[in-house]
Protein backbone atom coordinates (compact mmCIF):
# COMPACT_ATOMS: atom_id res chain seq x y z
CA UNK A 1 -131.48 89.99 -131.89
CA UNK A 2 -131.03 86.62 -130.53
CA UNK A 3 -131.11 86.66 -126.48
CA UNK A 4 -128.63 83.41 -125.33
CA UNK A 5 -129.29 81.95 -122.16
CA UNK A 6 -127.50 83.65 -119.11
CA UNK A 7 -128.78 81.62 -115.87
CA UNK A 8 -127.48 79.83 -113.09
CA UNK A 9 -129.80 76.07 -112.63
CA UNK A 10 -131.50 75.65 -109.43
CA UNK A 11 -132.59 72.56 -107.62
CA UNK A 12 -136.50 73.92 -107.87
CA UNK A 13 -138.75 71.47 -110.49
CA UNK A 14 -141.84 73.69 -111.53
CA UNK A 15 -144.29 71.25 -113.02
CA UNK A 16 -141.27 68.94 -114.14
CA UNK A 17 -139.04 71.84 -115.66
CA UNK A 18 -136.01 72.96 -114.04
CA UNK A 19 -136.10 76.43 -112.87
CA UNK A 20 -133.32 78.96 -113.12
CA UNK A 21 -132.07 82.59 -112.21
CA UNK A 22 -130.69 85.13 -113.93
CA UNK A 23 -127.53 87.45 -112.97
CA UNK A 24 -128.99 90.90 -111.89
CA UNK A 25 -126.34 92.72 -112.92
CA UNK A 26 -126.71 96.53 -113.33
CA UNK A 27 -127.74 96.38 -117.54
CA UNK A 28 -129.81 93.40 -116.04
CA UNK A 29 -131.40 96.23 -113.68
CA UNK A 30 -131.29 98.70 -116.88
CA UNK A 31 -133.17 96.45 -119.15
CA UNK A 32 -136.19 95.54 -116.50
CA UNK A 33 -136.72 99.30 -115.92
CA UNK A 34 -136.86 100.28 -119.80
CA UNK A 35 -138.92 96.97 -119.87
CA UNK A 36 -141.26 98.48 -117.47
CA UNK A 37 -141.50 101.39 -118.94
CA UNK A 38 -142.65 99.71 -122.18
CA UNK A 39 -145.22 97.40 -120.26
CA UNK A 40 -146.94 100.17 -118.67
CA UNK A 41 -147.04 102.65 -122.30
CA UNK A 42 -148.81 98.84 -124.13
CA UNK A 43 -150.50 98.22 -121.11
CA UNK A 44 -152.46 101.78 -121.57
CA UNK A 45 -152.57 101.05 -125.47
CA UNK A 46 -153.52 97.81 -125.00
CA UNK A 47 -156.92 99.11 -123.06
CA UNK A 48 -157.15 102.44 -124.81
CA UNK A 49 -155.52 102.13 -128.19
CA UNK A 50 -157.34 99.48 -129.34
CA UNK A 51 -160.24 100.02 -126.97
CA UNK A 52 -160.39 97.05 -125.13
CA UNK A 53 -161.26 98.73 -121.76
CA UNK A 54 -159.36 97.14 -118.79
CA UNK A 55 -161.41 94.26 -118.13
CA UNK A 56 -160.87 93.13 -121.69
CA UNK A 57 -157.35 94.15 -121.94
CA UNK A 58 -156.61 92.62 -119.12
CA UNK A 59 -158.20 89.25 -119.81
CA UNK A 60 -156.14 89.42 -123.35
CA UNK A 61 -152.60 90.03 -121.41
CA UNK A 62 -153.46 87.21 -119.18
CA UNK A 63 -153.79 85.19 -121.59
CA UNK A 64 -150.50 86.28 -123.44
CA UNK A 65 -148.27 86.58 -120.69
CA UNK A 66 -149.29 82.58 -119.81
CA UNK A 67 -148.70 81.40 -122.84
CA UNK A 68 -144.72 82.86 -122.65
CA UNK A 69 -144.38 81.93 -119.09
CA UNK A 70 -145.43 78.08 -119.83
CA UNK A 71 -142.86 78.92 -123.29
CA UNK A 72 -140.24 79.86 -120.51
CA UNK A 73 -140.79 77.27 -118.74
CA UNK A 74 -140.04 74.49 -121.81
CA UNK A 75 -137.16 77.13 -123.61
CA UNK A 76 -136.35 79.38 -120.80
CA UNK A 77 -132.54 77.33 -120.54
CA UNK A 78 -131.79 78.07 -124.40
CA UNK A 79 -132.73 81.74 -125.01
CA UNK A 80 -134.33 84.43 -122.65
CA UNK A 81 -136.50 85.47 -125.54
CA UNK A 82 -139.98 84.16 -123.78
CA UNK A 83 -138.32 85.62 -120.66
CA UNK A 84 -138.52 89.35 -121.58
CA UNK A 85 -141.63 89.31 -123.37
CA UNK A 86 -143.34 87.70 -120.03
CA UNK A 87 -141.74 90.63 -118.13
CA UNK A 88 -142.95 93.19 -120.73
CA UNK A 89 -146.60 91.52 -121.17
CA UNK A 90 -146.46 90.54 -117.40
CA UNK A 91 -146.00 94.67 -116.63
CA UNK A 92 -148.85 95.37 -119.19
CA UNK A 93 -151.60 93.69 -117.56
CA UNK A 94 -150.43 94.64 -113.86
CA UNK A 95 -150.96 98.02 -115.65
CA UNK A 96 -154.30 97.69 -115.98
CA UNK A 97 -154.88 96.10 -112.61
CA UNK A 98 -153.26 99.26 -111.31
CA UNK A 99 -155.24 101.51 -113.18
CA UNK A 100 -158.18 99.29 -112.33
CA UNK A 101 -158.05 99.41 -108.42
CA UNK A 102 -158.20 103.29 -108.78
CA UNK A 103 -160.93 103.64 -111.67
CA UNK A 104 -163.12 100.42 -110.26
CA UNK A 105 -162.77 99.89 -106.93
CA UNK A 106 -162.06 103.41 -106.30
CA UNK A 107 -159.12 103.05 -103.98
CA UNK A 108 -156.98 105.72 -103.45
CA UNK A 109 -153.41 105.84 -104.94
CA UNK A 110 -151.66 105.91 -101.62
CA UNK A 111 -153.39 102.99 -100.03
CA UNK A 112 -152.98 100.93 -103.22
CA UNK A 113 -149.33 101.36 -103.44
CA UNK A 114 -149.12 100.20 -99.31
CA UNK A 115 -151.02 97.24 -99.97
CA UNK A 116 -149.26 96.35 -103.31
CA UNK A 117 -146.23 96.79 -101.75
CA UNK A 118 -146.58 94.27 -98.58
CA UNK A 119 -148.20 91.96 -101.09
CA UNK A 120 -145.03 91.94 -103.45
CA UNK A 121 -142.23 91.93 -100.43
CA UNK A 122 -144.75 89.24 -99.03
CA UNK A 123 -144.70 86.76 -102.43
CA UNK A 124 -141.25 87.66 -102.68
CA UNK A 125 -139.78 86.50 -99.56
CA UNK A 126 -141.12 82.83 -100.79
CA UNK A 127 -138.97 83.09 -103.52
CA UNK A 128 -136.00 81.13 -103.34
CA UNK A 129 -132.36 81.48 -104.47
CA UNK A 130 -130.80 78.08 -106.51
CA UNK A 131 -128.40 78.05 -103.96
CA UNK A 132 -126.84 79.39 -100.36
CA UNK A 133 -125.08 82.55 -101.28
CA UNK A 134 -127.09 83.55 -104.63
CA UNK A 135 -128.19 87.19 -105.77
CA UNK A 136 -131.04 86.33 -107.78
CA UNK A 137 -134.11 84.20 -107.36
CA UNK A 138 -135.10 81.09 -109.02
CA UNK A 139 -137.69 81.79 -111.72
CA UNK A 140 -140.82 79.93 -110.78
CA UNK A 141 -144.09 80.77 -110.74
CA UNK A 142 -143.72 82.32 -106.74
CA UNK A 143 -141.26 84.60 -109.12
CA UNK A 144 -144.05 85.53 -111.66
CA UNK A 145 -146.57 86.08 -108.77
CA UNK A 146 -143.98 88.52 -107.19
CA UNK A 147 -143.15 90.28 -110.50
CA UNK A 148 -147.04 90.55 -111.18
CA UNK A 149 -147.58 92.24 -107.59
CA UNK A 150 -144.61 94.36 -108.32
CA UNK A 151 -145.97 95.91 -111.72
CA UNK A 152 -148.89 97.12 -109.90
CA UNK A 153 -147.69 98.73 -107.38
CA UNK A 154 -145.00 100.52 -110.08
CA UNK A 155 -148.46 101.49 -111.33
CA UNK A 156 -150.39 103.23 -108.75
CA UNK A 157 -146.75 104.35 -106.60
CA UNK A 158 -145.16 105.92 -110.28
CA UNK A 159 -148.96 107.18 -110.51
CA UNK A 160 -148.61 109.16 -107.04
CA UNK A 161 -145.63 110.20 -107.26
CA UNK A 162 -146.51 111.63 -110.55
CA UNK A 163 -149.52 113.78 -109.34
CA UNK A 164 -147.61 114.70 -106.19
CA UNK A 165 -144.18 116.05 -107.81
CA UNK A 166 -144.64 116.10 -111.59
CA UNK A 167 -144.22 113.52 -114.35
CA UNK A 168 -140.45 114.60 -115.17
CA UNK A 169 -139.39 115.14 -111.46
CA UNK A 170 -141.35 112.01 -110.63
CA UNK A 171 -139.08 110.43 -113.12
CA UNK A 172 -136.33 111.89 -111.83
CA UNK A 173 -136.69 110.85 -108.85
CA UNK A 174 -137.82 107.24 -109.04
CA UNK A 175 -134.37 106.74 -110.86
CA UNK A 176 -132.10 108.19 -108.51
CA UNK A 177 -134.31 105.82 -106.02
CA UNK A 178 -133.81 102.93 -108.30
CA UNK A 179 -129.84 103.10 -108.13
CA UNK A 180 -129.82 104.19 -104.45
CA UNK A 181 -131.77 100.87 -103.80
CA UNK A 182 -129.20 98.90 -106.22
CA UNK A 183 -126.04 100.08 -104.63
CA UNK A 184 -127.47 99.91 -101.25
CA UNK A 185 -128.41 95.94 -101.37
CA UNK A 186 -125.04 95.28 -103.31
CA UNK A 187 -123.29 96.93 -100.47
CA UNK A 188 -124.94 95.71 -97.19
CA UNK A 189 -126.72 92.56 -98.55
CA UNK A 190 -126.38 91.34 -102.01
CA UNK A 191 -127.79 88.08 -101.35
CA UNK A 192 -131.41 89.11 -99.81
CA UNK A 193 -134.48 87.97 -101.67
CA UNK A 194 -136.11 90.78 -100.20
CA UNK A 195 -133.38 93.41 -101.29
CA UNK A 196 -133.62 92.01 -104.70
CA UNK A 197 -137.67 92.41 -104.23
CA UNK A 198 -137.06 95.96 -103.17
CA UNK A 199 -135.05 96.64 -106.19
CA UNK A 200 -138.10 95.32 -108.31
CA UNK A 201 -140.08 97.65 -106.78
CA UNK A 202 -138.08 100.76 -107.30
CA UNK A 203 -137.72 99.84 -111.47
CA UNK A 204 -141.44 99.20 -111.69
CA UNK A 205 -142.27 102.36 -110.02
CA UNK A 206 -139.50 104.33 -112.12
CA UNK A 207 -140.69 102.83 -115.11
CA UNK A 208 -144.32 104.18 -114.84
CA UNK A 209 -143.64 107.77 -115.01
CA UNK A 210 -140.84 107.26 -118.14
CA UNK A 211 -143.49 105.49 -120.09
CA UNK A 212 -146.14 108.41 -119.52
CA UNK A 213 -143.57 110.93 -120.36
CA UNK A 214 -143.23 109.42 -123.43
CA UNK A 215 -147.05 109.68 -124.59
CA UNK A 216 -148.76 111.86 -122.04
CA UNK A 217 -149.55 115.19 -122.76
CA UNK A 218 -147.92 116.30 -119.62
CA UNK A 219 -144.51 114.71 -121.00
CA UNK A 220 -143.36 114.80 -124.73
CA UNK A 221 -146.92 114.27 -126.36
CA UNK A 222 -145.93 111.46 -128.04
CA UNK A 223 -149.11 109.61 -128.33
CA UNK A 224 -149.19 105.86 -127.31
CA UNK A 225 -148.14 104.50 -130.91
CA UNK A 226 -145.00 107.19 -131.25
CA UNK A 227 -144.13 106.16 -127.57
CA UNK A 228 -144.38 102.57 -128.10
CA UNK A 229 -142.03 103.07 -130.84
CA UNK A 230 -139.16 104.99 -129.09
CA UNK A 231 -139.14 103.12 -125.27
CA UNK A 232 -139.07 100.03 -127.72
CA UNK A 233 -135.85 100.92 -129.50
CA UNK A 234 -134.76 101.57 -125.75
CA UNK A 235 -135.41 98.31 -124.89
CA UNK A 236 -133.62 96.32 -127.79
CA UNK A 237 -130.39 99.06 -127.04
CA UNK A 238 -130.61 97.69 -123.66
CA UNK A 239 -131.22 93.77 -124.07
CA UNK A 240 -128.61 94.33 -126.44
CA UNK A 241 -126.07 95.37 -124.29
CA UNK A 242 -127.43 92.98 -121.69
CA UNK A 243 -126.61 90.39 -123.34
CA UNK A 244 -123.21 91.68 -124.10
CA UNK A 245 -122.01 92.31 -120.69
CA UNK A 246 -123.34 88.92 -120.14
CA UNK A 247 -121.00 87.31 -122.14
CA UNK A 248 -118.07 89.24 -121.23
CA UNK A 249 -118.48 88.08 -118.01
């Protein structure tokens, strides 16, 4: 599937590329939640399937996710390709960070999901919009810092919520969230960084518990390679009708 450029150029220069935005629209909002559902299932096979640990793992997914931001960066205004493998590789390692500030520092998973959540509305509200009057940020690296912060607290909050309420209810509920949030900023402010921020929040959270649902034993048993499988055809269903909404627009 070839993913055409859908973005809107901004007067940002990141390291002499143009940056750009992309329309949030609701399959937009679709894709990035089965995307972080995805990131967070290869994220745990990343350290456990191929038994990496998370220090390795995580050092690995750096690496990756670098490589296609810097390949966004030179292709990002032809195809969206390096764009959503960032965001899925991007998600994978902020897995491991998550699951690393509960295993190694040994901080609980309500505190981490406080302070990961001031740190992401924090990096987000530096973000800027191309222009006066835009819905979406510009995608520079203050984005990618954002969207890291933002995977890890989807880790630790989908993680609570999960152990509080159950993995299905917990994904239950982090999806009704995830379109409350949507319709709410669309309604009352559509063009606030921080509502968009908020948004990114609710999809990373929701997609924590649909990726464990997938291959925990407390969901549908899938195992991590079965899992990776299924939320992947997900994810091509919904960059594919992404990118056909997009251009009908």
């Amino acid at each position: 599937m070839t993913l055409e450029r859908t973005w809107t150029a901004g007067p940002a220069n990141v390291f002499g590329f143009r940056a750009r935005a992309l329309n949030p629209s609701p399959a937009f909002w679709l894709a990035m939640f089965i995307a972080s559902a995805f990131g967070t299932v290869l994220g745990d096979f990343w350290a456990e399937g191929l038994h990496l640990g998370l220090v390795l793992s995580f050092g690995t997914l750096v690496v990756i996710t670098a490589l296609l931001i810097w390949g966004d960066c030179l292709k990002g205004h032809g195809t969206e390709a390096f764009y959503w493998l960032a965001i899925i590789f991007l998600r994978a390692g902020a897995t491991n960070v998550g699951d690393g500030l509960i295993h190694i520092f040994g901080l609980s998973l309500g505190v981490a999901s406080l302070l990961t959540s001031v740190a992401t509305l924090v990096a987000g509200f530096f973000t800027l919009p191309p222009f006066a009057g835009a819905i979406s940020p510009l995608i520079d690296l203050r984005y990618w810092l954002a969207m890291g912060l933002g995977g890890v607290f989807g880790t630790v909050f989908g993680d609570l919520t999960s152990h509080t309420i159950g993995m299905f209810p917990a994904l239950i509920t982090l999806g009704v969230g995830l379109i409350v949030v949507i319709l709410v900023r669309g309604a009352l402010a559509p063009t606030s960084m921080l509502g968009y921020w908020c948004i990114v929040l609710a999809e990373r959270a929701a997609g924590t518990p649909a990726g464990d649902w997938f291959a925990s034993r407390r969901g549908l048993g899938l195992g991590l390679p079965v899992a990776l499988l299924c939320v992947g055809a997900g994810l091509i269903a919904a960059l594919w009708l992404y990118q056909r909404t997009e251009r009908q627009a």
